[in-house]
C-alpha atoms as a PDB file:
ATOM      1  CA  UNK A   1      84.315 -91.189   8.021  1.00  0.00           C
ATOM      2  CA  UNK A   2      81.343 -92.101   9.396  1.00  0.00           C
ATOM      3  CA  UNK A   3      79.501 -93.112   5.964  1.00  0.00           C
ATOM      4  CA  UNK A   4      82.644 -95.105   5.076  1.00  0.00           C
ATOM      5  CA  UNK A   5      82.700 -96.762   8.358  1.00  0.00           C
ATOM      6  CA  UNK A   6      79.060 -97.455   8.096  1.00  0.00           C
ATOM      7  CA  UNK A   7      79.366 -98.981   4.456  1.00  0.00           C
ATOM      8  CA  UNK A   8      82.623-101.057   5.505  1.00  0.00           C
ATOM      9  CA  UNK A   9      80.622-102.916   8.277  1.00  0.00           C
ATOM     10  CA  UNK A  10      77.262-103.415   6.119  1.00  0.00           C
ATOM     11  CA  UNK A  11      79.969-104.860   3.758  1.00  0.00           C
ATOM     12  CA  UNK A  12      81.552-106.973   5.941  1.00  0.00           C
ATOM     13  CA  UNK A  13      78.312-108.522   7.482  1.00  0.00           C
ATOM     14  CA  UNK A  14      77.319-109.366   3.677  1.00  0.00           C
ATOM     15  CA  UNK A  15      79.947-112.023   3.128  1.00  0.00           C
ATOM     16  CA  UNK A  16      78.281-113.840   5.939  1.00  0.00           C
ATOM     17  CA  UNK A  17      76.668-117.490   5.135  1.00  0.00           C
ATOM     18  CA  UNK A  18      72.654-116.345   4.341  1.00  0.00           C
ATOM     19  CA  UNK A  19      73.901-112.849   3.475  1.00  0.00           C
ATOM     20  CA  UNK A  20      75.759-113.603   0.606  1.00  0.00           C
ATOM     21  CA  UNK A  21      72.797-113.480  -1.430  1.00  0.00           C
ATOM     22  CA  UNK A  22      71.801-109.814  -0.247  1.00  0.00           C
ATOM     23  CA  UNK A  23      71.145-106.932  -3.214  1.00  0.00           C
ATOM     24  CA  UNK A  24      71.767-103.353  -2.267  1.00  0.00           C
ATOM     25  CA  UNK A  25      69.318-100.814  -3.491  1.00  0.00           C
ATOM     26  CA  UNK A  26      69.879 -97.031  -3.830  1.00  0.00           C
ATOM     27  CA  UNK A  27      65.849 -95.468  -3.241  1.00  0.00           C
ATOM     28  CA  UNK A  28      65.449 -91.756  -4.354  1.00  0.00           C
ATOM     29  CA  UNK A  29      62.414 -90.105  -2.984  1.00  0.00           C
ATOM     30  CA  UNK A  30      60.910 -86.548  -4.430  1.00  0.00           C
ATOM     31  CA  UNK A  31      59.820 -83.530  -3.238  1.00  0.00           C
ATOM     32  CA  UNK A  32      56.742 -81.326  -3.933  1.00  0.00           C
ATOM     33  CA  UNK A  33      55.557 -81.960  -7.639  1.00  0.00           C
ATOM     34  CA  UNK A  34      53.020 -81.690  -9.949  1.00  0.00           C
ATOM     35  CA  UNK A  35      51.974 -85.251  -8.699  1.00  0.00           C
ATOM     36  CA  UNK A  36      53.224 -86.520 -12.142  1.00  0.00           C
ATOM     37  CA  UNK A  37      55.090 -89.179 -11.457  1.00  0.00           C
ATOM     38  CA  UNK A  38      54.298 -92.463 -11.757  1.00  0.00           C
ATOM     39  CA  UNK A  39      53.582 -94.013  -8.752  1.00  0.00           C
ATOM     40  CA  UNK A  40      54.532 -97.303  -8.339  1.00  0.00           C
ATOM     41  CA  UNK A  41      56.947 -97.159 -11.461  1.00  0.00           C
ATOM     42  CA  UNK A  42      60.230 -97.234  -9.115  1.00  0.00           C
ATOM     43  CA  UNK A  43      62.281 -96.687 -12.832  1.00  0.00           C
ATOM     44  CA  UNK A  44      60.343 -93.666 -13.455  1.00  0.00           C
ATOM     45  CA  UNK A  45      62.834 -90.908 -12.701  1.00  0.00           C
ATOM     46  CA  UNK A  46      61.454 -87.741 -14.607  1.00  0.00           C
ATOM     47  CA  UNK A  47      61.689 -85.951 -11.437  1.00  0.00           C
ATOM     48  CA  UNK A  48      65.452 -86.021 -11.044  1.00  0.00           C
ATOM     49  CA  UNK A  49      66.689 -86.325 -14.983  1.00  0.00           C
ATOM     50  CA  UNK A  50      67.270 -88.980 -17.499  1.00  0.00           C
ATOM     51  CA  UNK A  51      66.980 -92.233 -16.136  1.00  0.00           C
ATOM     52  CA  UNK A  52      70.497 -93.454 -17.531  1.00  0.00           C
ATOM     53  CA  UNK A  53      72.519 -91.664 -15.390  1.00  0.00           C
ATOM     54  CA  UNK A  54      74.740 -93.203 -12.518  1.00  0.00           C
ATOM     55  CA  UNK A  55      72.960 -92.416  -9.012  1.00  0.00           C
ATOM     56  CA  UNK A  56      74.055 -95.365  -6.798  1.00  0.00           C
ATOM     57  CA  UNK A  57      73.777 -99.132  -7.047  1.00  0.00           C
ATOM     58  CA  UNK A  58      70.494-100.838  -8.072  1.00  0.00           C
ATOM     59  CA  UNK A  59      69.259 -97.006  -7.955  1.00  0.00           C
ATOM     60  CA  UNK A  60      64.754 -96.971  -7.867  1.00  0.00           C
ATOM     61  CA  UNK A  61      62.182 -93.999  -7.970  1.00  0.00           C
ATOM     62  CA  UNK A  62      59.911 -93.423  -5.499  1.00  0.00           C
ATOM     63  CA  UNK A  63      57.082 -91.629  -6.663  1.00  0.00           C
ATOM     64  CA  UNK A  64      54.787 -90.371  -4.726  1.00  0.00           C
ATOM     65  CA  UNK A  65      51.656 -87.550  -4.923  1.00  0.00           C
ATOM     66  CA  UNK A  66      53.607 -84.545  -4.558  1.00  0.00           C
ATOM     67  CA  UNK A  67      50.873 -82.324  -3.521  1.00  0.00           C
ATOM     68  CA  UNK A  68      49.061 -84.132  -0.875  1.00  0.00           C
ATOM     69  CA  UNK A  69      50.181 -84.557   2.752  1.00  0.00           C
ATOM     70  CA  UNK A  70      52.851 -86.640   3.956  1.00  0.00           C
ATOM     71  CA  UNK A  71      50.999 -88.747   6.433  1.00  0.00           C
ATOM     72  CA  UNK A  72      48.568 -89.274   3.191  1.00  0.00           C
ATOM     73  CA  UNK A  73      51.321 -90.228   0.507  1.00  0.00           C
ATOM     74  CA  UNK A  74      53.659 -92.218   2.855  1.00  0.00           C
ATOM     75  CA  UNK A  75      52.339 -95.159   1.992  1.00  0.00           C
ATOM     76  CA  UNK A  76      54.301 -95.280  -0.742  1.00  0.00           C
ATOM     77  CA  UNK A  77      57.573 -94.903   0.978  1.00  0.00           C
ATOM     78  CA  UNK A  78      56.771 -97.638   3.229  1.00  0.00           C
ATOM     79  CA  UNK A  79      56.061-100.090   0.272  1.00  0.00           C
ATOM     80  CA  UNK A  80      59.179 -99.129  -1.145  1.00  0.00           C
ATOM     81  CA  UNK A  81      61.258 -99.752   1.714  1.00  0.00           C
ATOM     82  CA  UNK A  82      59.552-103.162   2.890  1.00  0.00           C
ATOM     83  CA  UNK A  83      60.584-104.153  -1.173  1.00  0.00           C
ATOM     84  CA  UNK A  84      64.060-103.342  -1.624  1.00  0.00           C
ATOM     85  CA  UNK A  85      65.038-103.003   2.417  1.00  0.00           C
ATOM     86  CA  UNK A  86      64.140-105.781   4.182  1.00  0.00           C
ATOM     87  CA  UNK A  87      65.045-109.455   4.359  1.00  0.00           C
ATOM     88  CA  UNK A  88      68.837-109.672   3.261  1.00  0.00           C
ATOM     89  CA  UNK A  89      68.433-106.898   1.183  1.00  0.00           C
ATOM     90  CA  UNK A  90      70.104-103.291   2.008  1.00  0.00           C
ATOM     91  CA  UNK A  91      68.955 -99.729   1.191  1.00  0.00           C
ATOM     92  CA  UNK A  92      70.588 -96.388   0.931  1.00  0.00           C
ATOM     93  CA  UNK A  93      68.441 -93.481   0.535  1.00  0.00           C
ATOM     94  CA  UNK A  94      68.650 -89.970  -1.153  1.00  0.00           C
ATOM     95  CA  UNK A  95      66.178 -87.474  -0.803  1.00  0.00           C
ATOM     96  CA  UNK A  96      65.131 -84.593  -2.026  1.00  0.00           C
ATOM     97  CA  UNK A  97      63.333 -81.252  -0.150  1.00  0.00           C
ATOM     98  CA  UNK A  98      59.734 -82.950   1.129  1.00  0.00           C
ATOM     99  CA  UNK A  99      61.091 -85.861   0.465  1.00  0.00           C
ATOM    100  CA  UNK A 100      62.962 -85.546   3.630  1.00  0.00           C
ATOM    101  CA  UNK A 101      59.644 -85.034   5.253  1.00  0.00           C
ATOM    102  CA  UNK A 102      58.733 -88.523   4.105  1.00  0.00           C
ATOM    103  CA  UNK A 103      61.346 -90.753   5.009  1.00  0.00           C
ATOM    104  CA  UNK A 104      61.280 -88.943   8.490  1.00  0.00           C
ATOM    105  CA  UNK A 105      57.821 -89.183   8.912  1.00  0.00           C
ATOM    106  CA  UNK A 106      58.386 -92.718   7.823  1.00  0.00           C
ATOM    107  CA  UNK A 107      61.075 -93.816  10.280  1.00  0.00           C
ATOM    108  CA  UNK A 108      59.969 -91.856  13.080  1.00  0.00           C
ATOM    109  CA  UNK A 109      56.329 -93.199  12.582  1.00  0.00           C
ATOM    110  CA  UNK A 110      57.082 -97.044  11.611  1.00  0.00           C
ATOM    111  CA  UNK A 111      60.417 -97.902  11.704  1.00  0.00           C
ATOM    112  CA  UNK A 112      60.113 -99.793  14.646  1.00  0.00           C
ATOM    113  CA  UNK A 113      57.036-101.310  13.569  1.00  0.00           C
ATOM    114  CA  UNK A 114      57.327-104.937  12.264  1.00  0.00           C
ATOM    115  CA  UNK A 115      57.376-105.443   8.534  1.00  0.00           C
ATOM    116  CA  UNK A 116      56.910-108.310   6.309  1.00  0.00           C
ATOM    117  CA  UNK A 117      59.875-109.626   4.422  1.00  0.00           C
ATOM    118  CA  UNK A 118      59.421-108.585   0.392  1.00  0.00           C
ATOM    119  CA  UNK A 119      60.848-110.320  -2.496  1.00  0.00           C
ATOM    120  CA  UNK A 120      61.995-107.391  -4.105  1.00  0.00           C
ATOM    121  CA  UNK A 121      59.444-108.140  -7.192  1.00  0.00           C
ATOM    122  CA  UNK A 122      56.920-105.148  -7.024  1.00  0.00           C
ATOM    123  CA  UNK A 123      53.622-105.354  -8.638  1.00  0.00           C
ATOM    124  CA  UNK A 124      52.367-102.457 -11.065  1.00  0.00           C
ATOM    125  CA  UNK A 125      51.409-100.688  -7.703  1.00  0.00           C
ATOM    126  CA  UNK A 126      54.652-100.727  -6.183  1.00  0.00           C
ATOM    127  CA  UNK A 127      53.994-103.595  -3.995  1.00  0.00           C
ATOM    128  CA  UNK A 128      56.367-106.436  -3.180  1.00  0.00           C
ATOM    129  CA  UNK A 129      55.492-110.193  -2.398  1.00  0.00           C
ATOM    130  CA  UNK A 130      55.908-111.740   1.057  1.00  0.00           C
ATOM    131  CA  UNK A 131      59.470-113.425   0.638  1.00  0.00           C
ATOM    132  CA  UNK A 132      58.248-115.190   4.280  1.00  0.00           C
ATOM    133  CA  UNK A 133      58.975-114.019   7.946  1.00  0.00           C
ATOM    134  CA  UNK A 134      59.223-111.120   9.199  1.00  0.00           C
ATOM    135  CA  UNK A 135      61.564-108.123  11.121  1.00  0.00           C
ATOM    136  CA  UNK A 136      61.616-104.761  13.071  1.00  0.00           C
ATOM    137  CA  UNK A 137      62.162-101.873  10.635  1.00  0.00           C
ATOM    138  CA  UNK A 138      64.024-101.656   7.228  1.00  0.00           C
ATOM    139  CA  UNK A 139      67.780-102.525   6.846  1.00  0.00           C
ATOM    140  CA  UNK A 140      68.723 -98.936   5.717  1.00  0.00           C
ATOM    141  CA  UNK A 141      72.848 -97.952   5.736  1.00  0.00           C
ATOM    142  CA  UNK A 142      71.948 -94.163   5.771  1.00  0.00           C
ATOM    143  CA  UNK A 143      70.295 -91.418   4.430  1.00  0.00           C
ATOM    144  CA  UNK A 144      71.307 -88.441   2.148  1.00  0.00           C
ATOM    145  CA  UNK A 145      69.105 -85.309   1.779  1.00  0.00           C
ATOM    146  CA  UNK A 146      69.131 -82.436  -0.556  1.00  0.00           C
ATOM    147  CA  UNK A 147      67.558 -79.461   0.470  1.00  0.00           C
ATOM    148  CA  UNK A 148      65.673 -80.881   3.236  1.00  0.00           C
ATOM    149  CA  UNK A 149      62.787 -79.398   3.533  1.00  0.00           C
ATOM    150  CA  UNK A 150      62.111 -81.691   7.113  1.00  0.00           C
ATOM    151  CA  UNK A 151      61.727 -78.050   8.737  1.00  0.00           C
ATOM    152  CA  UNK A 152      59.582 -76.622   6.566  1.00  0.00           C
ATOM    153  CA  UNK A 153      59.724 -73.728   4.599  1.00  0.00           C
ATOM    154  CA  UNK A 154      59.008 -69.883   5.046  1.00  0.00           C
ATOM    155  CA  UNK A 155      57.428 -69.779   1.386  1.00  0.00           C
ATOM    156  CA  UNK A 156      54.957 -72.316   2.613  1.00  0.00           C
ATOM    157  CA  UNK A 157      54.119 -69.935   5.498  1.00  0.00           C
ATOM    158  CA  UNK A 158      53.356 -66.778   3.778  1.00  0.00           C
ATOM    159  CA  UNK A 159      51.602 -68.425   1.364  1.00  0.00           C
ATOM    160  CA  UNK A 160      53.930 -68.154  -1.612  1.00  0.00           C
ATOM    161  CA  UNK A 161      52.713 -71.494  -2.973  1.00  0.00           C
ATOM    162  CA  UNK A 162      49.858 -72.951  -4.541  1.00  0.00           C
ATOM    163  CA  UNK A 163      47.493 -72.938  -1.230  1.00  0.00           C
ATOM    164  CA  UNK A 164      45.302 -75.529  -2.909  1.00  0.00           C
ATOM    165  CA  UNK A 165      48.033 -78.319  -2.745  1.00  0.00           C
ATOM    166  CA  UNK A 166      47.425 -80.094   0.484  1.00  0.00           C
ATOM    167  CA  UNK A 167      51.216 -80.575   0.583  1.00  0.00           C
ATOM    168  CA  UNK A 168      51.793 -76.901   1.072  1.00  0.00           C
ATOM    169  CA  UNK A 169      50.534 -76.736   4.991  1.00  0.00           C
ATOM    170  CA  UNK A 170      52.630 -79.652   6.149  1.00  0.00           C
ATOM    171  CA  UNK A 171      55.355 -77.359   4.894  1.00  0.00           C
ATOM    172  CA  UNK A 172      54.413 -74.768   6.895  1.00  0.00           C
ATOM    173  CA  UNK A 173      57.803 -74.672   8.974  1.00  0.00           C
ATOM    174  CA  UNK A 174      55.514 -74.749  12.452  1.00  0.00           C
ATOM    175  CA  UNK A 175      53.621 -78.100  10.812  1.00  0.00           C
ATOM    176  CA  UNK A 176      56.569 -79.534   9.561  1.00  0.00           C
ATOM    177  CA  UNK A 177      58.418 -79.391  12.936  1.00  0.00           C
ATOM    178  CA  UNK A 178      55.811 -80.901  14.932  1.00  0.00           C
ATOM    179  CA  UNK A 179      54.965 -83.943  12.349  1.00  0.00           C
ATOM    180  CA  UNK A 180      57.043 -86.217  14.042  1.00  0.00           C
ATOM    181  CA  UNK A 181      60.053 -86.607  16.453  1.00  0.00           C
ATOM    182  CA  UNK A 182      62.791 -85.383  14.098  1.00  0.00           C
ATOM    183  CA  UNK A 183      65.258 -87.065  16.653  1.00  0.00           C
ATOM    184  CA  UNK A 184      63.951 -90.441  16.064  1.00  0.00           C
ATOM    185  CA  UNK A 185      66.009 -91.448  12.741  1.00  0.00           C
ATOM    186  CA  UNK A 186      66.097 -95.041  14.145  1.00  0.00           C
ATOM    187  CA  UNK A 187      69.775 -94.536  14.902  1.00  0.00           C
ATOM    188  CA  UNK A 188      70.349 -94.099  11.193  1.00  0.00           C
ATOM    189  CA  UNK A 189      72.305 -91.339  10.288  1.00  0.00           C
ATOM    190  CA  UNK A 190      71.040 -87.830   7.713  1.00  0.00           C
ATOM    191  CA  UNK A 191      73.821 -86.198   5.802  1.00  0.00           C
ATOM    192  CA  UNK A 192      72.414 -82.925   4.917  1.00  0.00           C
ATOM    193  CA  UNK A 193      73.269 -81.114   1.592  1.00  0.00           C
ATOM    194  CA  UNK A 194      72.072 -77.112   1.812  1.00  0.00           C
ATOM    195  CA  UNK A 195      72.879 -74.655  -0.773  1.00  0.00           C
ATOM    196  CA  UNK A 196      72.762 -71.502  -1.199  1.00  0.00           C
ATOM    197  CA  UNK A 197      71.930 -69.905  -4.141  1.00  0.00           C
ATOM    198  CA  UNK A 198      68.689 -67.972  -3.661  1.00  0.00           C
ATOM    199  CA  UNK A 199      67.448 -64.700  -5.406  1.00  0.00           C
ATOM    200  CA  UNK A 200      65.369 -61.729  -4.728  1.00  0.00           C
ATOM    201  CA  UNK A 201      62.091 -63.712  -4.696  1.00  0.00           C
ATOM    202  CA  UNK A 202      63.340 -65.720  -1.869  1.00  0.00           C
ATOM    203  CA  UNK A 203      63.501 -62.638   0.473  1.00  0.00           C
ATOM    204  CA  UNK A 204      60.792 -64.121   2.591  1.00  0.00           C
ATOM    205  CA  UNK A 205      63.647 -67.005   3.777  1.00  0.00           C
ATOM    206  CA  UNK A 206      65.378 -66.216   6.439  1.00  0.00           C
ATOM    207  CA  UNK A 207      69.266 -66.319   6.459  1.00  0.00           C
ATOM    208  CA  UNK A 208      70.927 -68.307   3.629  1.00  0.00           C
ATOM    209  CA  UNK A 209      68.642 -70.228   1.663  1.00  0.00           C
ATOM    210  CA  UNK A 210      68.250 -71.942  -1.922  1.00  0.00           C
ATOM    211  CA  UNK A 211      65.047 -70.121  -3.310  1.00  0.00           C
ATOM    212  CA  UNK A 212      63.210 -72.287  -2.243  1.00  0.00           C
ATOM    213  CA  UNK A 213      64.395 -73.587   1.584  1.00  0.00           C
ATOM    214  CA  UNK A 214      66.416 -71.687   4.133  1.00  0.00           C
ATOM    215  CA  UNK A 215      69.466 -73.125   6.020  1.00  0.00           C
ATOM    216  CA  UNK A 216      67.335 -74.271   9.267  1.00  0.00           C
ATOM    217  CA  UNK A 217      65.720 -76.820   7.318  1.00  0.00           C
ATOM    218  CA  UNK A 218      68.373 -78.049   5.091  1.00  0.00           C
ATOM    219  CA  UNK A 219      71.212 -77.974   8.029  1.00  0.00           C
ATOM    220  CA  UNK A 220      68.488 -80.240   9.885  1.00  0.00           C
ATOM    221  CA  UNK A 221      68.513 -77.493  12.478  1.00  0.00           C
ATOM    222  CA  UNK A 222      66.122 -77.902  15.366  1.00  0.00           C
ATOM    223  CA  UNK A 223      64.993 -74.128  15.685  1.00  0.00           C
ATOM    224  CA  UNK A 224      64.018 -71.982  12.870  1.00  0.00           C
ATOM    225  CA  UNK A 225      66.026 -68.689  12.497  1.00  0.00           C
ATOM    226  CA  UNK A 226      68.458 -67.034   9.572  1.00  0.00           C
ATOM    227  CA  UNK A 227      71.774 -68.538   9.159  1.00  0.00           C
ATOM    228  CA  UNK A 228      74.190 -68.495   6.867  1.00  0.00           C
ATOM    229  CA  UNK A 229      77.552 -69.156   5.845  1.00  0.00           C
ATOM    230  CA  UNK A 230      80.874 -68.130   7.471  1.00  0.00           C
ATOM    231  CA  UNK A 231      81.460 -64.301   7.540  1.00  0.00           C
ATOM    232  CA  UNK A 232      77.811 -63.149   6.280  1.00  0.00           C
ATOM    233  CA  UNK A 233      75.993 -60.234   8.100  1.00  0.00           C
ATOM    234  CA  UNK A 234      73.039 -59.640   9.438  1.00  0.00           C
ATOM    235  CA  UNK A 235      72.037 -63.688  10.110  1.00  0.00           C
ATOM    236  CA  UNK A 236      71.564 -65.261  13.966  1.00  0.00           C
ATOM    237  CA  UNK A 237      74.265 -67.696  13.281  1.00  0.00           C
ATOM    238  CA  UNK A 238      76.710 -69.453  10.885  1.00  0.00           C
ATOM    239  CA  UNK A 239      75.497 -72.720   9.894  1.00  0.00           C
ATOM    240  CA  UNK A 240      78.502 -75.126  11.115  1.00  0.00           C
ATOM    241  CA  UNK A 241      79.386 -78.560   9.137  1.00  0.00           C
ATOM    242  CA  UNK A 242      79.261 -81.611  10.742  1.00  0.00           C
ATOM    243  CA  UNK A 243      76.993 -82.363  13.638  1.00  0.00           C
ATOM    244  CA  UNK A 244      77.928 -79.168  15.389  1.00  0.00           C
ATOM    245  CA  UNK A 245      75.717 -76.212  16.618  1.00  0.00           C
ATOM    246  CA  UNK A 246      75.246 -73.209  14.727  1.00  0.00           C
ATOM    247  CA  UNK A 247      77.470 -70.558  15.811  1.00  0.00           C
ATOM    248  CA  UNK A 248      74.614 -69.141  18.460  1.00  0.00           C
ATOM    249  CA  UNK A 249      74.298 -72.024  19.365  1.00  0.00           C
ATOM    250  CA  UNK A 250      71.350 -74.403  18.149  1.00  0.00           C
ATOM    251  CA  UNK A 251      71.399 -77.658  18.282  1.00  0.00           C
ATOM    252  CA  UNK A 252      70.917 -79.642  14.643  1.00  0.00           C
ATOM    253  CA  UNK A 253      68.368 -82.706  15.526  1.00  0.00           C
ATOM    254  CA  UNK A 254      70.091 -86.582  16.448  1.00  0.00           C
ATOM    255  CA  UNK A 255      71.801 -88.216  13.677  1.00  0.00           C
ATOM    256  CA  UNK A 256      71.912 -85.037  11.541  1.00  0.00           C
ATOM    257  CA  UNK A 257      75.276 -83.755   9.814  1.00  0.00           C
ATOM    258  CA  UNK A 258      75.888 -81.020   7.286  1.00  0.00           C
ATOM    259  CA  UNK A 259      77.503 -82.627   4.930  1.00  0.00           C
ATOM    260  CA  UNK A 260      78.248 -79.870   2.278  1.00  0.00           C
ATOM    261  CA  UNK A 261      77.233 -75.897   3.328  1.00  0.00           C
ATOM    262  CA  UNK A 262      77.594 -73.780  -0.125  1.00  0.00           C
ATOM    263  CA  UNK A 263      79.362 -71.709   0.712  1.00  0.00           C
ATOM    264  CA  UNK A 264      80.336 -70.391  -2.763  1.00  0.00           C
ATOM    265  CA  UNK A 265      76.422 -69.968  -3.232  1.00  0.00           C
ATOM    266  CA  UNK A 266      76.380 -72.420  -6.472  1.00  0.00           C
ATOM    267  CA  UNK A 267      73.473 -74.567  -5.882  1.00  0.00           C
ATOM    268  CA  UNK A 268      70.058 -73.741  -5.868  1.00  0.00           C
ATOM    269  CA  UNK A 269      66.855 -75.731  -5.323  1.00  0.00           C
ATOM    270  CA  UNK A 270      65.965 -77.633  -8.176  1.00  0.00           C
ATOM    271  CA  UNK A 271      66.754 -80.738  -9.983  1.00  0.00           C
ATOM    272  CA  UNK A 272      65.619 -79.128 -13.234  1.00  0.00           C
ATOM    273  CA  UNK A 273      64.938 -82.727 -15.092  1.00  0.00           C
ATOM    274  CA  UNK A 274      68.324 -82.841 -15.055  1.00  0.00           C
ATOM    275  CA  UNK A 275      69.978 -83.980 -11.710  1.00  0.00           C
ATOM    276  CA  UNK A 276      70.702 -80.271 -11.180  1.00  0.00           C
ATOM    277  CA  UNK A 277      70.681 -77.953  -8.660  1.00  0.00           C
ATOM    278  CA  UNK A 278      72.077 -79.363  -4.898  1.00  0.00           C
ATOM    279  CA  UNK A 279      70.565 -82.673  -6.272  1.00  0.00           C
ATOM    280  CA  UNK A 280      73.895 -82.885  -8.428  1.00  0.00           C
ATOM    281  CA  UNK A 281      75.912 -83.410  -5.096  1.00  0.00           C
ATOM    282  CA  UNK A 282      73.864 -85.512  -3.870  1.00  0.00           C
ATOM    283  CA  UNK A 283      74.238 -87.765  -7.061  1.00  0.00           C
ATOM    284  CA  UNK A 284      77.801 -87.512  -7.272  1.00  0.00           C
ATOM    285  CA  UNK A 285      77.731 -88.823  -3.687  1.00  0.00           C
ATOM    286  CA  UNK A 286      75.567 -91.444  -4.178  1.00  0.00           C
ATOM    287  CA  UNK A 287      77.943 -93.031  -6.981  1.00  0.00           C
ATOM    288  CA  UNK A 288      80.986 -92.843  -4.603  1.00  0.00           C
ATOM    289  CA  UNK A 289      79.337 -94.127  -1.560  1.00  0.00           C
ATOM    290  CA  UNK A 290      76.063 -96.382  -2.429  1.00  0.00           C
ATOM    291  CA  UNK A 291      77.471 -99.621  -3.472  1.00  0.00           C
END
């Protein structure tokens, strides 16, 4: 309701004189890669699977460096958003595991800062012309995230990654959680998308968990611990949709809500080059709502 709500009223303020004009832009930002993508290339989307496929309305990749840090590589997020989400234009966002880190880090950290107006005409680095004046923040409807990985990840911890990848200490779940006020979304809200469907070499996750990320993270709970879906033993809590506490009771951060909990444990953590994995939802979500 809320998304639809949201959507309606962005909508309606579009038929208004100067806004008739505006473009809505659907930005998809990765997680933890290879750093193969091309950055700057916002129609490079080798990440998430072939390019032709619907994923929202005037849908861009941004790439980023995969495996450095977050406060390094958001750069990159930033020019994309002052391109396609500011002056009359309108952004929804998916995103995918770190790339939750990044447009947290990047709200919390600058979206109240004021940002030049773009044209929407990047350059080959990604980078938009000044389209004249300025404003406070990006004009962003809301934000979609599969597999968050905004609260880090146990596999991170322990070391279960490539240690050499800068990337892999912000995800320590300690580092991730202290990056930046997770509570600060700018008022915007995070529909979280966690599955489920881990396997033995996951056992260092707590709870339920997607091979990769554990429910904490990708319920945008704001206190690590194990929890899992309804009726599971052995966990702290049941992971409850919506912006409700788990079950023992921790709070999820401001402007967070589970959106889809998998409970029949049929997603797991990767996109595959294909939009697989919880990234499939998220897609499929995208189409209906980012128009």
């Amino acid at each position: 309701m809320k998304k639809l709500l949201s959507t309606a009223i962005v909508a309606a303020t579009a038929l208004v004189g100067a806004e008739a004009s505006a473009t809505n832009y659907s930005l998809w930002i990765h997680g933890r890669n290879g750093g193969s993508t091309q950055r700057g290339n916002y129609a490079d989307f080798s990440y998430w699977g072939p390019s032709g496929t619907a994923a929202g309305i005037n849908k861009k990749a941004v790439n980023w460096n995969g495996t450095q840090k977050i406060s390094v590589e958001n750069f990159r997020v930033r020019d994309a958003l002052d391109c396609f989400c500011t002056g009359t234009n309108w952004c929804y966002i998916a995103s995918h595991s770190a790339g939750n880190l990044q447009i947290g880090y990047a709200l919390s950290m600058y979206g109240g800062s004021t940002r030049n107006k773009k044209n929407a005409v990047p350059n080959a680095s990604g980078v938009c012309g000044d389209a004249g004046g300025t404003q406070v923040g990006w004009n962003i409807k809301w934000v979609d995230v599969a597999s968050g990985a905004g609260g880090g990840s146990e596999l991170a911890n322990y070391g279960d990654w490539a240690t050499s990848e800068p990337l892999t200490s912000d995800l320590v779940t300690s580092t991730a959680r202290a990056m930046y006020n997770h509570n600060t979304t700018r008022s915007l809200w995070f529909y979280m998308f966690a599955g489920s469907r881990g396997t033995a070499y996951s056992g260092v996750l707590p709870g339920q968990d997607d091979e990769a990320v554990a429910y904490h993270s990708t319920g945008g709970v704001s206190a690590t611990g194990g929890f899992c879906n309804p009726g599971d033993w052995f966990c702290d809590g049941t992971l409850n949709t919506g912006t409700a506490a788990t079950s023992n009771g921790k709070a999820k951060w401001s402007y967070h809500s589970v959106s889809l909990r998998d409970d029949g444990e049929a997603y797991d953590h990767y996109a595959a080059g294909n939009w697989a994995g919880i990234v499939g939802p998220v897609r499929s979500d995208m189409v209906t709502y980012a128009k």
